[in-house]
Protein backbone atom coordinates (compact mmCIF):
# COMPACT_ATOMS: atom_id res chain seq x y z
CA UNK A 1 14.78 29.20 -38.30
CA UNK A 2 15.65 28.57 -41.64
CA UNK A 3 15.17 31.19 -44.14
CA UNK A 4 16.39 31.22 -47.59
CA UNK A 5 16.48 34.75 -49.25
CA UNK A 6 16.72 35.34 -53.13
CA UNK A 7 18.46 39.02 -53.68
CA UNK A 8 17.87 38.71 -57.38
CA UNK A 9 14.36 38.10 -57.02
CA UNK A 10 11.66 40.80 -57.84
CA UNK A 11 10.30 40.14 -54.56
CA UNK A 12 11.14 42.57 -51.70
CA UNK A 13 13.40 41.26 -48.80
CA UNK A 14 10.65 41.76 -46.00
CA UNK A 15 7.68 40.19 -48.59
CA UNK A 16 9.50 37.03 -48.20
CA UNK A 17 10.38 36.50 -44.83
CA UNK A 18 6.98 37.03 -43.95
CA UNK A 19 5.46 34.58 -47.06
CA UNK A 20 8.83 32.17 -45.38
CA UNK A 21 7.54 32.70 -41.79
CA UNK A 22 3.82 31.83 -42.87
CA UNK A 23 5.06 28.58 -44.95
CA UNK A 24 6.94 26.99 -41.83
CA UNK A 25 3.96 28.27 -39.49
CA UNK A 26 1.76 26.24 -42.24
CA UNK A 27 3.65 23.02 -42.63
CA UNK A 28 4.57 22.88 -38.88
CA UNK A 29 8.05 23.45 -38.88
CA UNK A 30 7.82 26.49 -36.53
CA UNK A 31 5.15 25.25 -33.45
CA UNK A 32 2.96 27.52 -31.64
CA UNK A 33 4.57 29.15 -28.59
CA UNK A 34 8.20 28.92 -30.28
CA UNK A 35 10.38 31.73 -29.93
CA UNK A 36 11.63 33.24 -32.56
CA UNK A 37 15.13 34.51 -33.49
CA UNK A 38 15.21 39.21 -32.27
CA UNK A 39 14.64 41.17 -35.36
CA UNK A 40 18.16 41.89 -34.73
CA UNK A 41 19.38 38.54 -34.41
CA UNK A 42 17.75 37.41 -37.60
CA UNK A 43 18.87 40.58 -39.57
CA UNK A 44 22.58 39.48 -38.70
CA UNK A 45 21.84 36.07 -39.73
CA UNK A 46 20.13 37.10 -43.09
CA UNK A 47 22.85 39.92 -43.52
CA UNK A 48 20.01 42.27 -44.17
CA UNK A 49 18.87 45.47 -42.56
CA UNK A 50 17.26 45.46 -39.53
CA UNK A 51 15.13 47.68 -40.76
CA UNK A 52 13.72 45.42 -43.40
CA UNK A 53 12.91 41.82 -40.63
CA UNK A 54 11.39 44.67 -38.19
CA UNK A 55 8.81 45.38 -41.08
CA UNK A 56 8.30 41.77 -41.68
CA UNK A 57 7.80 40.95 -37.87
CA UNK A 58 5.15 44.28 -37.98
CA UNK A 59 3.72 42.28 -40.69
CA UNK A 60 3.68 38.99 -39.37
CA UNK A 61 2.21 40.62 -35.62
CA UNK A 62 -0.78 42.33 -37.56
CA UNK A 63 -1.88 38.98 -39.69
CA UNK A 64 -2.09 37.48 -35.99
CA UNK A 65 0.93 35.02 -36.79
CA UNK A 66 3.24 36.07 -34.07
CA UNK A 67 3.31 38.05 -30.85
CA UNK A 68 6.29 40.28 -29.75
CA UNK A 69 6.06 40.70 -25.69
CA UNK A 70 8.56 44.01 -24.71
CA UNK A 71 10.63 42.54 -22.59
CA UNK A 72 10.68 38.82 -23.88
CA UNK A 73 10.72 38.19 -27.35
CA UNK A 74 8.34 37.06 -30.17
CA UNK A 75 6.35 33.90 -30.50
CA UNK A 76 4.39 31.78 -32.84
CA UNK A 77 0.82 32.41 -31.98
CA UNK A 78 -1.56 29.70 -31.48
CA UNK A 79 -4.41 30.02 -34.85
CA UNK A 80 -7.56 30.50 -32.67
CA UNK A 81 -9.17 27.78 -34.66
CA UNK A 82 -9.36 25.21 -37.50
CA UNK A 83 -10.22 27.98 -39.84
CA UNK A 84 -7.89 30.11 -38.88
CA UNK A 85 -5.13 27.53 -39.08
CA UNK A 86 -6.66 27.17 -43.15
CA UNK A 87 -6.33 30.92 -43.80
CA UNK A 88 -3.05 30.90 -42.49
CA UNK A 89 -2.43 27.62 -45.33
CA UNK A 90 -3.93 30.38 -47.45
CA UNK A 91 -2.09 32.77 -47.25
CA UNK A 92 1.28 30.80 -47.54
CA UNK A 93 0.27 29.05 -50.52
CA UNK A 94 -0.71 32.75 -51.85
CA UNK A 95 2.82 34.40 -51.13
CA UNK A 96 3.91 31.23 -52.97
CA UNK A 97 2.21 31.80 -55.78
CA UNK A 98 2.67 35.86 -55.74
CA UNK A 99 6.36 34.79 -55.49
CA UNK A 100 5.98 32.46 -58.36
CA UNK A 101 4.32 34.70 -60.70
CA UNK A 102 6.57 37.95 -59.84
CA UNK A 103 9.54 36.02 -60.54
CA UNK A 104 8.42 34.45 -63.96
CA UNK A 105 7.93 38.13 -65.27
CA UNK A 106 11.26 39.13 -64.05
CA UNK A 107 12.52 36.73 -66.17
CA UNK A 108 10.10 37.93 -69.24
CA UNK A 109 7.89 35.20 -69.27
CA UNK A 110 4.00 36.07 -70.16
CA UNK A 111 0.90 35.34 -68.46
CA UNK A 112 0.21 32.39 -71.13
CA UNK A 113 3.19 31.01 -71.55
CA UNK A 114 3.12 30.87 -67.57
CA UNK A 115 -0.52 29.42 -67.23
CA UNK A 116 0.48 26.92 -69.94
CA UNK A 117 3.80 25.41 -68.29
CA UNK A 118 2.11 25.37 -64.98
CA UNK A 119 -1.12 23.54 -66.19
CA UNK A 120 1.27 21.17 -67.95
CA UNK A 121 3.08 20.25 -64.33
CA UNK A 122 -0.25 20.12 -62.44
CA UNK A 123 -1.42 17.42 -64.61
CA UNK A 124 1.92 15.62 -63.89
CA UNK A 125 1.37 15.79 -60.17
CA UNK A 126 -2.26 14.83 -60.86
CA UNK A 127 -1.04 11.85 -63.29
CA UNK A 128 2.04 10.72 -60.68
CA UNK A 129 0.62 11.63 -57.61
CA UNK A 130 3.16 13.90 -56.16
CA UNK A 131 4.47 16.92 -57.72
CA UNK A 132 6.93 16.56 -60.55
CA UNK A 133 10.68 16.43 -59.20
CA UNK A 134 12.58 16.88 -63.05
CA UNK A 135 11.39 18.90 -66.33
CA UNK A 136 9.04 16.96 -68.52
CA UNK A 137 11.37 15.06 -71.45
């Protein structure tokens, strides 16, 4: 399972392995019924306390994205239906965002100059189709 963890960020450790987990639940990249890694395994491969992926895993069990059976492990859940499968797309383009926006203040940006840049690369997308890959010239 890749997960890529930014210890500079202003986002907490467990905040975004859960908004992770929900992205790759999202775009497919982790199916239902997959296993994933033991909260211990994955702390040891994200060198973080175990502590900290055992709250994200609480996290992730309570939003109905995975199941941890004592005794066997944890799993992707199956979304019970088409609308659940769009709240889950939801909720990981929210985390993005809430990622996005925490981030852009740690680095003393303001809410305008934020908006501003961001309407500026949606119209880009909108104009090329796909979103922008470089910085505007």
């Amino acid at each position: 399972m890749l997960i890529e963890l930014d210890f500079r960020s202003h986002v907490p450790i467990y905040s975004q392995v859960v908004d992770q987990v929900k992205q790759l639940v999202a775009r497919g990249a982790l199916q239902p019924g997959e296993q994933l890694p033991t909260v211990r395994q994955l702390a040891a491969d994200l060198r973080v306390n175990f502590n900290t992926v055992a709250r994200a895993y609480r996290m992730l069990d309570e939003a109905g994205v995975i199941s941890t059976q004592q005794g066997r492990g944890t799993y992707v859940l199956e979304p019970a239906n088409a609308a659940a499968s769009h709240g889950l797309q939801e909720a990981a383009l929210e985390g993005l965002i809430r990622s996005f926006l925490k981030e852009a203040q740690g680095l003393g940006y303001e809410a305008h100059e934020v908006e501003e840049r961001t309407r500026s690369q949606i119209e880009r997308w909108r104009q090329q189709g796909r979103p922008p890959d470089e910085p505007a010239a």
